[in-house]
Protein backbone atom coordinates (compact mmCIF):
# COMPACT_ATOMS: atom_id res chain seq x y z
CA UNK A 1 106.09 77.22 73.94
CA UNK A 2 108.34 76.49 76.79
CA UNK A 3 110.29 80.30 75.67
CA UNK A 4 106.98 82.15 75.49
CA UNK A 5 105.90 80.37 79.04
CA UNK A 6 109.08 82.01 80.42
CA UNK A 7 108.86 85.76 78.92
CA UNK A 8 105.59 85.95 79.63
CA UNK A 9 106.71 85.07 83.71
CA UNK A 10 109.27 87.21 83.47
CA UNK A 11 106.76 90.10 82.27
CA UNK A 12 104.33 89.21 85.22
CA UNK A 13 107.23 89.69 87.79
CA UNK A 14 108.34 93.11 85.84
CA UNK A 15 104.79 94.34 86.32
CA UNK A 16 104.59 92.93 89.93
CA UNK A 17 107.66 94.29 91.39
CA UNK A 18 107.09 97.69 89.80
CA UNK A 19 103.23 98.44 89.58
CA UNK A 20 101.96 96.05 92.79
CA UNK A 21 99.14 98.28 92.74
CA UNK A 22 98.37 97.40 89.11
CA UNK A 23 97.90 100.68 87.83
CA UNK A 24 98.99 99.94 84.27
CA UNK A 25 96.50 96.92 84.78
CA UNK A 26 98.34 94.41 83.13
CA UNK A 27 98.86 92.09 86.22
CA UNK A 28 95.34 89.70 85.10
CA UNK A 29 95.85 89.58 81.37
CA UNK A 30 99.73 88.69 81.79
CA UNK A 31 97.88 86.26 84.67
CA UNK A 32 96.06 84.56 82.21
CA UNK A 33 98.81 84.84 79.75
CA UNK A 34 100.62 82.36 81.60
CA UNK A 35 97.69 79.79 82.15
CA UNK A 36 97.06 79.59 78.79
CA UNK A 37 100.55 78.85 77.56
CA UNK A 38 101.02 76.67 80.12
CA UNK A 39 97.83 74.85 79.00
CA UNK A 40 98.27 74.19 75.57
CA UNK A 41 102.27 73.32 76.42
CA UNK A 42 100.58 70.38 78.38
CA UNK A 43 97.81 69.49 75.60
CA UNK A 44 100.13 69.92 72.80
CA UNK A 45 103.61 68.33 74.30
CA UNK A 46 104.55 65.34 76.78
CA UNK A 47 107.90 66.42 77.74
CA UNK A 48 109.08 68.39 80.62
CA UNK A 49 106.76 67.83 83.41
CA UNK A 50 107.24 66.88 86.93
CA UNK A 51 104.66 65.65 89.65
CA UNK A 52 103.08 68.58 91.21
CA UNK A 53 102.89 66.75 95.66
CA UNK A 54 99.72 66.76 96.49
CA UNK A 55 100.38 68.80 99.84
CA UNK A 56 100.94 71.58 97.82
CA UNK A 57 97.57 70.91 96.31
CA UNK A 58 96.47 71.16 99.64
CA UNK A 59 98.22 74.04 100.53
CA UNK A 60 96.89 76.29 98.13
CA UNK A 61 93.40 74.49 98.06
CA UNK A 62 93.14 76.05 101.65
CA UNK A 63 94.97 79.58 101.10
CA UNK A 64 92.82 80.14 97.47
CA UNK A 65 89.45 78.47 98.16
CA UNK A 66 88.71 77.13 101.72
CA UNK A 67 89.52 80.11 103.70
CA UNK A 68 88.31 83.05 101.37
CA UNK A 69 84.91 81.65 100.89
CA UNK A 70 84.70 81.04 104.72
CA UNK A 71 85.43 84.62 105.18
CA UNK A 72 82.89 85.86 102.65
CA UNK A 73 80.85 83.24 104.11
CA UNK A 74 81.05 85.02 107.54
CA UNK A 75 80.98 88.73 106.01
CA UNK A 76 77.37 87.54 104.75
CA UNK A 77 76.74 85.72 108.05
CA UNK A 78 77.31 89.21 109.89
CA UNK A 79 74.92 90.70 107.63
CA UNK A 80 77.39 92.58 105.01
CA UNK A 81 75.92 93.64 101.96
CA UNK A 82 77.62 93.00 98.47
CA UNK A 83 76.91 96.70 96.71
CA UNK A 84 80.38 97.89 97.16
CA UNK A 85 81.71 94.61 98.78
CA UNK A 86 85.73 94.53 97.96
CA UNK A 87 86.35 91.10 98.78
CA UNK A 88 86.86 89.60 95.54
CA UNK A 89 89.27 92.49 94.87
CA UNK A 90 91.47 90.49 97.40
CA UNK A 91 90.18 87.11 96.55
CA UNK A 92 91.53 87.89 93.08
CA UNK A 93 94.99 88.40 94.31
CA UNK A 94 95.01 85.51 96.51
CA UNK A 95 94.10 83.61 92.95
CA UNK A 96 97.85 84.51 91.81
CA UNK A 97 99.17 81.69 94.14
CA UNK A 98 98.02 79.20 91.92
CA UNK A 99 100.77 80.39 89.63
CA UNK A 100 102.75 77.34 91.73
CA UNK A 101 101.11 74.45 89.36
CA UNK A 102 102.56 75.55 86.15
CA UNK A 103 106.04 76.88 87.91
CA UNK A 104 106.11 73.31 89.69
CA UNK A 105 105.09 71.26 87.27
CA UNK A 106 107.27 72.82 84.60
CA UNK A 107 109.91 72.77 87.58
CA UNK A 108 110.53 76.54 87.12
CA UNK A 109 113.39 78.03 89.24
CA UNK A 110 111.71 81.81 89.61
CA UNK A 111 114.72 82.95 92.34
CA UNK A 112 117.20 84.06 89.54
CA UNK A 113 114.86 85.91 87.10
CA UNK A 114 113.12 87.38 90.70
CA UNK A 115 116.21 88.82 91.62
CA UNK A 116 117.16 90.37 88.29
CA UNK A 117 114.16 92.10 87.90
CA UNK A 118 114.48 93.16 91.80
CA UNK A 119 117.90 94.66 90.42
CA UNK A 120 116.40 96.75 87.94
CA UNK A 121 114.19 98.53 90.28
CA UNK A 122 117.40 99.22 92.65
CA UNK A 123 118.45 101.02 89.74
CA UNK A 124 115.27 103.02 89.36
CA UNK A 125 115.30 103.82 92.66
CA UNK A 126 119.11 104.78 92.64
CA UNK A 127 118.98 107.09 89.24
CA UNK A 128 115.46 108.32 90.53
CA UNK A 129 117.47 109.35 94.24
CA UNK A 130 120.06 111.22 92.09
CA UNK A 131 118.21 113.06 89.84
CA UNK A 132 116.30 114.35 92.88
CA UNK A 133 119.02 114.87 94.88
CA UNK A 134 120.82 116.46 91.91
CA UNK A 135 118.01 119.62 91.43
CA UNK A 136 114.86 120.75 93.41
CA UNK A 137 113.12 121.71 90.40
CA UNK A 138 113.29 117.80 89.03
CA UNK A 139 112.39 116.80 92.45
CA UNK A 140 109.35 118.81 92.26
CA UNK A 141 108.54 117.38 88.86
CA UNK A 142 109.11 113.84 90.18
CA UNK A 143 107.38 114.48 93.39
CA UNK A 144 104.22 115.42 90.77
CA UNK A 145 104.39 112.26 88.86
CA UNK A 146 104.57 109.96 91.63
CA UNK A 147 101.43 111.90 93.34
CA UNK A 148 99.40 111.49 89.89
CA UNK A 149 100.32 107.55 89.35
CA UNK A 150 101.16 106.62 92.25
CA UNK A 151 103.97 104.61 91.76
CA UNK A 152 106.82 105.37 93.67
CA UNK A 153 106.84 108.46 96.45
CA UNK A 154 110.22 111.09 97.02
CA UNK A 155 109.75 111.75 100.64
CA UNK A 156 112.19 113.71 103.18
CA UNK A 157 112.31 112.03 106.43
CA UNK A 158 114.03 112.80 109.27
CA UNK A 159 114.82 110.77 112.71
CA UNK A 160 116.56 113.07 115.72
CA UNK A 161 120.07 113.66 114.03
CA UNK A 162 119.33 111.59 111.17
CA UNK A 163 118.01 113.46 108.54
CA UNK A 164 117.75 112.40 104.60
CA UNK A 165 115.27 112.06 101.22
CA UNK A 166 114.38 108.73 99.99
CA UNK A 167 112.42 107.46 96.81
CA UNK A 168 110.37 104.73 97.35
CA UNK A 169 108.30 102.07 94.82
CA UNK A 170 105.33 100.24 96.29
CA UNK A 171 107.61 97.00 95.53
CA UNK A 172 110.81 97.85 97.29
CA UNK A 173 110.34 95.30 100.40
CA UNK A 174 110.56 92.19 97.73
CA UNK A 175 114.21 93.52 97.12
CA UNK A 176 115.34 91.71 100.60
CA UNK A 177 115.12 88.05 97.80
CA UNK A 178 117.35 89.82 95.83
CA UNK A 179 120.03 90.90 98.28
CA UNK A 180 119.68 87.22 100.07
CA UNK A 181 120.04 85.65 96.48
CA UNK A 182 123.09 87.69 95.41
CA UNK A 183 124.76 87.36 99.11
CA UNK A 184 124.98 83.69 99.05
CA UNK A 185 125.82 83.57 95.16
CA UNK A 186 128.85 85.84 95.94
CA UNK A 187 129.72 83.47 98.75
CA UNK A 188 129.66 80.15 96.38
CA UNK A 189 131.11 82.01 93.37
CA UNK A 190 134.78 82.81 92.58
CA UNK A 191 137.10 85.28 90.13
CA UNK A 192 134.57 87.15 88.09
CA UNK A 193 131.33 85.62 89.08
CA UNK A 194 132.40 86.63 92.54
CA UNK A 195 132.81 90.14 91.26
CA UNK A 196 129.72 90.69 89.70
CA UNK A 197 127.74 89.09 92.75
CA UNK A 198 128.56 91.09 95.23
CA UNK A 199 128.38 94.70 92.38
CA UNK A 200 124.88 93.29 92.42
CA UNK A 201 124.63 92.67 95.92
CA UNK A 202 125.76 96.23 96.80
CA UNK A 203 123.19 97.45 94.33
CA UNK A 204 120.36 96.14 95.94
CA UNK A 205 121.08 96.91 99.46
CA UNK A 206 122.04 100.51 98.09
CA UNK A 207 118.40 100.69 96.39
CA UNK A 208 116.90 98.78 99.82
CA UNK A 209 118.36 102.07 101.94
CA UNK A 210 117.40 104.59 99.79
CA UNK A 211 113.77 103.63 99.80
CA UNK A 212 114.07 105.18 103.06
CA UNK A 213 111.33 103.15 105.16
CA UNK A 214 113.20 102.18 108.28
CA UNK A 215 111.82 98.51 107.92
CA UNK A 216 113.94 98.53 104.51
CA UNK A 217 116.86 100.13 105.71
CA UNK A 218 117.17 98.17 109.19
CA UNK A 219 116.75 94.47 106.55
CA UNK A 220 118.27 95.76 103.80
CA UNK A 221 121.60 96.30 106.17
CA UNK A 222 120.93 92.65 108.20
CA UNK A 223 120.13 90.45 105.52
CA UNK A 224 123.44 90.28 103.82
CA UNK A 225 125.20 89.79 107.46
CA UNK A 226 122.65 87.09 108.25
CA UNK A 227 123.51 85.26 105.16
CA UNK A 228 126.80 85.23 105.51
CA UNK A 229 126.17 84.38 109.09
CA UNK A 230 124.39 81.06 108.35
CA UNK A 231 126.40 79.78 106.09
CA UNK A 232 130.06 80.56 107.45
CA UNK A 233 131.78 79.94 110.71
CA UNK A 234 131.56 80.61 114.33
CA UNK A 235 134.07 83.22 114.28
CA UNK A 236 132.22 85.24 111.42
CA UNK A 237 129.17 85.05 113.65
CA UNK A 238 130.18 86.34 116.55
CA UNK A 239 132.22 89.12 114.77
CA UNK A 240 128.62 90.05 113.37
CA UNK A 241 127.39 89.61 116.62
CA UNK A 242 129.73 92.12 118.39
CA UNK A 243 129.09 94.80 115.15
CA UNK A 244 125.04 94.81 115.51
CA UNK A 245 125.56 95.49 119.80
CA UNK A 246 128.05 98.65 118.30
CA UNK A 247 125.34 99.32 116.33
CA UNK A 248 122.32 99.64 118.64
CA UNK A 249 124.59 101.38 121.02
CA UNK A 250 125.57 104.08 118.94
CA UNK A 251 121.85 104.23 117.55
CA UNK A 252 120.64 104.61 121.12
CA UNK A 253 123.48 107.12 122.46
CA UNK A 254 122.67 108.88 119.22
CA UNK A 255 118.62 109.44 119.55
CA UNK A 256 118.23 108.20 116.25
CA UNK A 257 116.98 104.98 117.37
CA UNK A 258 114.91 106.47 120.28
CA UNK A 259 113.27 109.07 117.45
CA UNK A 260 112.18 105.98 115.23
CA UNK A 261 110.77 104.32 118.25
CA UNK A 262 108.47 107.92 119.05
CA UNK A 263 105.03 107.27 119.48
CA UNK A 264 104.67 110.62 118.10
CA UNK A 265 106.76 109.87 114.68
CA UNK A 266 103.63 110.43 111.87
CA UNK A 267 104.04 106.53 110.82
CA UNK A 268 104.23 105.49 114.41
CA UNK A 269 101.07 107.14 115.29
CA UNK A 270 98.80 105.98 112.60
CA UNK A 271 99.66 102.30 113.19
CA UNK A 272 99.18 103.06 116.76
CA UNK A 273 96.02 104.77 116.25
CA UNK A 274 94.93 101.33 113.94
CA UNK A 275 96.21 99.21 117.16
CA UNK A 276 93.46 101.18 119.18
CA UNK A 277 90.65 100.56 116.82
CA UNK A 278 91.33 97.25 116.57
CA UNK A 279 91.20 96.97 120.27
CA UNK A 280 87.27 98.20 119.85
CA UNK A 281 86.84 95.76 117.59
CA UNK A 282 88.13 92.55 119.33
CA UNK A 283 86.04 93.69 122.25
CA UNK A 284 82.82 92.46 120.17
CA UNK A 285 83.37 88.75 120.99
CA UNK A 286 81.98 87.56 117.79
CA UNK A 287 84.63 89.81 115.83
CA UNK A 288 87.12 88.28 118.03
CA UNK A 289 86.08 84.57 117.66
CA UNK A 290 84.73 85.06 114.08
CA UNK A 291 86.02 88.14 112.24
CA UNK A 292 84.16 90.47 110.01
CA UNK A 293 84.92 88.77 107.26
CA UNK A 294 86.58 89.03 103.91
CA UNK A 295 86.48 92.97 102.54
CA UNK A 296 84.55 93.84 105.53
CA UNK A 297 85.15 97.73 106.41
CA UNK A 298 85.42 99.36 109.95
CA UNK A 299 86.08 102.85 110.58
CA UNK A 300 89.72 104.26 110.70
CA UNK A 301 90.28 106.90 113.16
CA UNK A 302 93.54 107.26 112.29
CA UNK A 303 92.67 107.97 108.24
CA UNK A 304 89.30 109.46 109.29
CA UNK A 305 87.20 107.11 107.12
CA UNK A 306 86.47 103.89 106.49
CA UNK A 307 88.57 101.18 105.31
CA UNK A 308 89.08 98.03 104.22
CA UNK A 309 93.05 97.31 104.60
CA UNK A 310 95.53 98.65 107.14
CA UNK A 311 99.39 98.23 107.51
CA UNK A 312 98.85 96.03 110.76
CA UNK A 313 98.99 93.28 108.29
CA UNK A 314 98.92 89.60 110.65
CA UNK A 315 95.74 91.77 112.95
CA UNK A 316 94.02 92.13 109.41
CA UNK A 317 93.56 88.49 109.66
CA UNK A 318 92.10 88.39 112.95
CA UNK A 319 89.63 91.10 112.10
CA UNK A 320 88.40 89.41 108.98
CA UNK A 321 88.61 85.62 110.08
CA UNK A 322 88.55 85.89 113.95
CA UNK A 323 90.69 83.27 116.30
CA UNK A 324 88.90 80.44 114.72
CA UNK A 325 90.56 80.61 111.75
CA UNK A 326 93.30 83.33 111.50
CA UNK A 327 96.01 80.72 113.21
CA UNK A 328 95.43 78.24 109.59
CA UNK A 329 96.83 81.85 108.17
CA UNK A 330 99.21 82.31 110.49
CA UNK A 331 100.46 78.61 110.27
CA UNK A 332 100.24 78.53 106.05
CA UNK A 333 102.45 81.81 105.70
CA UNK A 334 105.04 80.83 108.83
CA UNK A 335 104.81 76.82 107.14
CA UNK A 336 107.88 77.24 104.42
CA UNK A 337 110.30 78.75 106.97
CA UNK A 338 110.51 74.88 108.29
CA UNK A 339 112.73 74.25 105.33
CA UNK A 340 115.92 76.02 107.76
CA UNK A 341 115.97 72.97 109.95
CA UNK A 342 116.30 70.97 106.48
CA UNK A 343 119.99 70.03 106.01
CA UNK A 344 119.58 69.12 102.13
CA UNK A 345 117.96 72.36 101.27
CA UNK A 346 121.17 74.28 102.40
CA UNK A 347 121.67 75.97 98.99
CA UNK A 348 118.40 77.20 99.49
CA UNK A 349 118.42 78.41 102.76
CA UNK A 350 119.23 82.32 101.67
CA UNK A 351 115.59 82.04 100.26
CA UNK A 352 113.67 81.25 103.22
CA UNK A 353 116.03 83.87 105.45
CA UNK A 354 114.35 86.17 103.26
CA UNK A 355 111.58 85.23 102.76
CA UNK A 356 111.37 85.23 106.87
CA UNK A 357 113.03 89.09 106.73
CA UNK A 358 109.97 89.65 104.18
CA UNK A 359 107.32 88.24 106.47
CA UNK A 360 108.95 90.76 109.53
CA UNK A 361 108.88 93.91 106.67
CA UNK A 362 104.92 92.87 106.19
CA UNK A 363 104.15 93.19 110.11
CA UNK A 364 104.18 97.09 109.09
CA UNK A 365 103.24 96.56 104.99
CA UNK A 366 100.17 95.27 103.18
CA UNK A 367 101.90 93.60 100.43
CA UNK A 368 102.14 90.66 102.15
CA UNK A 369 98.46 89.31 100.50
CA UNK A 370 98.64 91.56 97.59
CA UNK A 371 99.11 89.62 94.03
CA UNK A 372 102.41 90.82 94.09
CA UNK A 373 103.28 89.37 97.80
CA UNK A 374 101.35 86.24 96.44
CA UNK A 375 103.93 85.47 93.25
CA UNK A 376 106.84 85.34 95.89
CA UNK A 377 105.08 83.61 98.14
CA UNK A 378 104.67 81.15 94.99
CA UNK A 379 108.31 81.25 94.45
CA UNK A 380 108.73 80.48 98.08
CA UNK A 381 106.32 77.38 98.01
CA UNK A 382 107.67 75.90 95.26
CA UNK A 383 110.81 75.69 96.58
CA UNK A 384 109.61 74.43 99.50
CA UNK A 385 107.42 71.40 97.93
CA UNK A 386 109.70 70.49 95.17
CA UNK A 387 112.97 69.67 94.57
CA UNK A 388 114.61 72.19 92.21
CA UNK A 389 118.31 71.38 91.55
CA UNK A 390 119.88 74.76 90.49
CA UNK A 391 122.68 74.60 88.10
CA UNK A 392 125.89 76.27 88.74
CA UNK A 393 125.82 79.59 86.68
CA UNK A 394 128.79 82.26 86.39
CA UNK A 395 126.92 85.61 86.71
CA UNK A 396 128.29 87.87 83.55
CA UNK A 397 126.81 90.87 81.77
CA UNK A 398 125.90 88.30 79.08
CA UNK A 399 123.41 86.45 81.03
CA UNK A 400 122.56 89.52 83.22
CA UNK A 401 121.28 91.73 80.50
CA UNK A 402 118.08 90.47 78.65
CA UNK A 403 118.19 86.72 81.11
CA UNK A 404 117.93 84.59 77.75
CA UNK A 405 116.08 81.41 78.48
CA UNK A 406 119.51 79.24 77.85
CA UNK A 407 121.10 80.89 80.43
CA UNK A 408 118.45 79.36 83.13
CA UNK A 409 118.68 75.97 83.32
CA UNK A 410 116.58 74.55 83.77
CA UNK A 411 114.00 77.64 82.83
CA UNK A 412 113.94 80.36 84.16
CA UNK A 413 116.06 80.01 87.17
């Protein structure tokens, strides 16, 4: 039971990472998949549990319950109407945090398996960059597929001198856990196991920049030298330190940087253009104080109609719950990154640096509250409520390949 619990969380992040929009629809049966095995493992079998704390009871009592039904609560209030109401489109995502009871009470370690499958879509995203790099008439083909399913997008983009193509899945922000998690294995690891870690680190940063976004690219380059600046010495820190102020000097002297910064850059503009209609919104003092509530719609000049969701993710919360209650939002998503002041969750530490580079990626993304942004916020919680001792593993193409449950002690991590 404990085997099938595992593949079938291993599926769900395979289908999260690369469909977060769920077009193959498999996110809620695989969902349920896992309730039910983890069910009848706890009716049928005594062994393996652990204490779930209560505070993360309370934690997702408040993110899951309390605070969505407040928000449809005020959407009613405010006099929305339920034909067409797509609230409990996003209520249903925010029910894929619960996944934390049966990963914490089975004491699941998700960071591992995470990070493999995170791999696998830097090598989608690497073969997918060649093979449209390698012939226009492929491209073209590709560029078609990814307009009918909308999974992944081959874009050219270009910033003053800077000009290149990029491929880029829905999922390709959650790669950041994988280059954190491979950094700091290749910095505890030796002979081999060193080797591999940092092939698989280079792999993910690789698929991070080609994505293209200049969130990705800016944390996909940082993360690794932030890793490796927490957890070596002074002198490695401030020889990072001196290559980042090279860096922004020869982005500025180049224009590059200036060109990203443009108001008049396409991406720039529409999240400016949301800024400005969210302006006319917070002037109604009852949308300020109170929100619209959950799946409430306003009108988008920027995308000409009305919507429900923009990519100014943390003022999405403000619109729908208003000052009263947007801080408990704020303070729940912001609460794990407490764990870097904690000296005996060192070895965890590369989780919760990105997990924080995540959090800055979602100021400009609206995965954040998506069922896919909920499973590693799940993975993030977990590891912030429980104790999970992870045991020493040599990374080989044995245990790499098809992550048998024996090599992930003690499950899945």
């Amino acid at each position: 039971m404990n085997t099938l619990l595992r593949a079938n969380l291993f599926l769900l992040l395979l289908v999260a990472v690369f469909d977060p929009v769920d077009q193959t629809h498999l996110k809620a049966p695989l969902f349920v998949g896992v309730w039910i095995l983890f069910l009848t493992d706890i009716a049928i079998s005594r062994h393996g549990r652990y204490q779930v704390p209560a505070n993360l009871y309370l934690y997702m009592f408040i993110f899951v319950v309390f605070l969505p039904l407040m928000g449809l609560l005020i959407y009613l209030l405010r006099g929305g109407g339920m034909e067409g109401y797509e609230g409990f489109k996003y209520w249903k995502s925010y029910l894929f945090l619960t996944l934390c009871i049966p990963v914490a009470v089975k004491r699941l370690d998700l960071s591992r398996p995470l990070s493999i499958v995170l791999s696998l879509l830097s090598v989608a995203t690497i073969c997918l960059y060649l093979i449209a790099l390698s012939d226009d008439l492929l491209r073209a083909q590709l560029t078609a597929f990814a307009d009918a399913y909308v999974v992944f997008s081959v874009t050219d983009r270009s910033y003053g001198s800077l000009s290149y193509q990029s491929v880029y899945f829905h999922g390709t922000p959650l790669i950041v856990i994988a280059i954190a998690y491979f950094c700091y294995q290749s910095l505890r690891s030796t002979g081999r196991a060193k080797l591999w870690n940092v092939l698989f680190l280079m792999l993910n940063v690789c698929g991070m920049v080609l994505s293209g976004s200049r969130n990705n690219m800016i944390v996909g380059l940082l993360t690794p030298l932030m890793v490796m600046g927490w957890y070596t010495g002074t002198k490695t820190r401030v020889a990072i330190a001196v290559l980042l102020v090279l860096v922004v000097i020869a982005g500025f002297s180049s224009g590059v940087f200036q060109a990203m910064l443009s108001p008049y850059d396409d991406s720039n503009a529409i999240k400016l253009a949301h800024l400005h209609d969210y302006g006319i919104l917070f002037g109604d003092w009852k949308t300020l104080l109170f929100g619209q509530g959950l799946g409430a719609s306003f009108f988008s000049t920027a995308w000409g109609t009305r919507v429900t969701l923009t990519e100014v993710t943390y003022l999405e919360f403000i619109r729908n719950y208003g000052l009263m209650l947007a801080p408990i939002f704020y303070f729940l998503i912001l609460y794990p990154l407490r764990m870097l002041a904690d000296p005996e969750a060192r070895a965890d530490h590369y989780l919760f640096l990105a997990y924080g580079a995540y959090l800055y990626m979602c100021s400009g993304n609206p995965l954040l509250l998506s069922s896919s942004g909920m499973l590693v916020l799940a993975v993030v919680l977990v590891k912030t409520f429980c104790n999970i001792v992870a045991i020493p593993r040599r990374l080989t193409v044995a245990n790499v390949g098809v992550l048998s449950t024996g090599n992930l002690p003690p499950a899945l991590g």
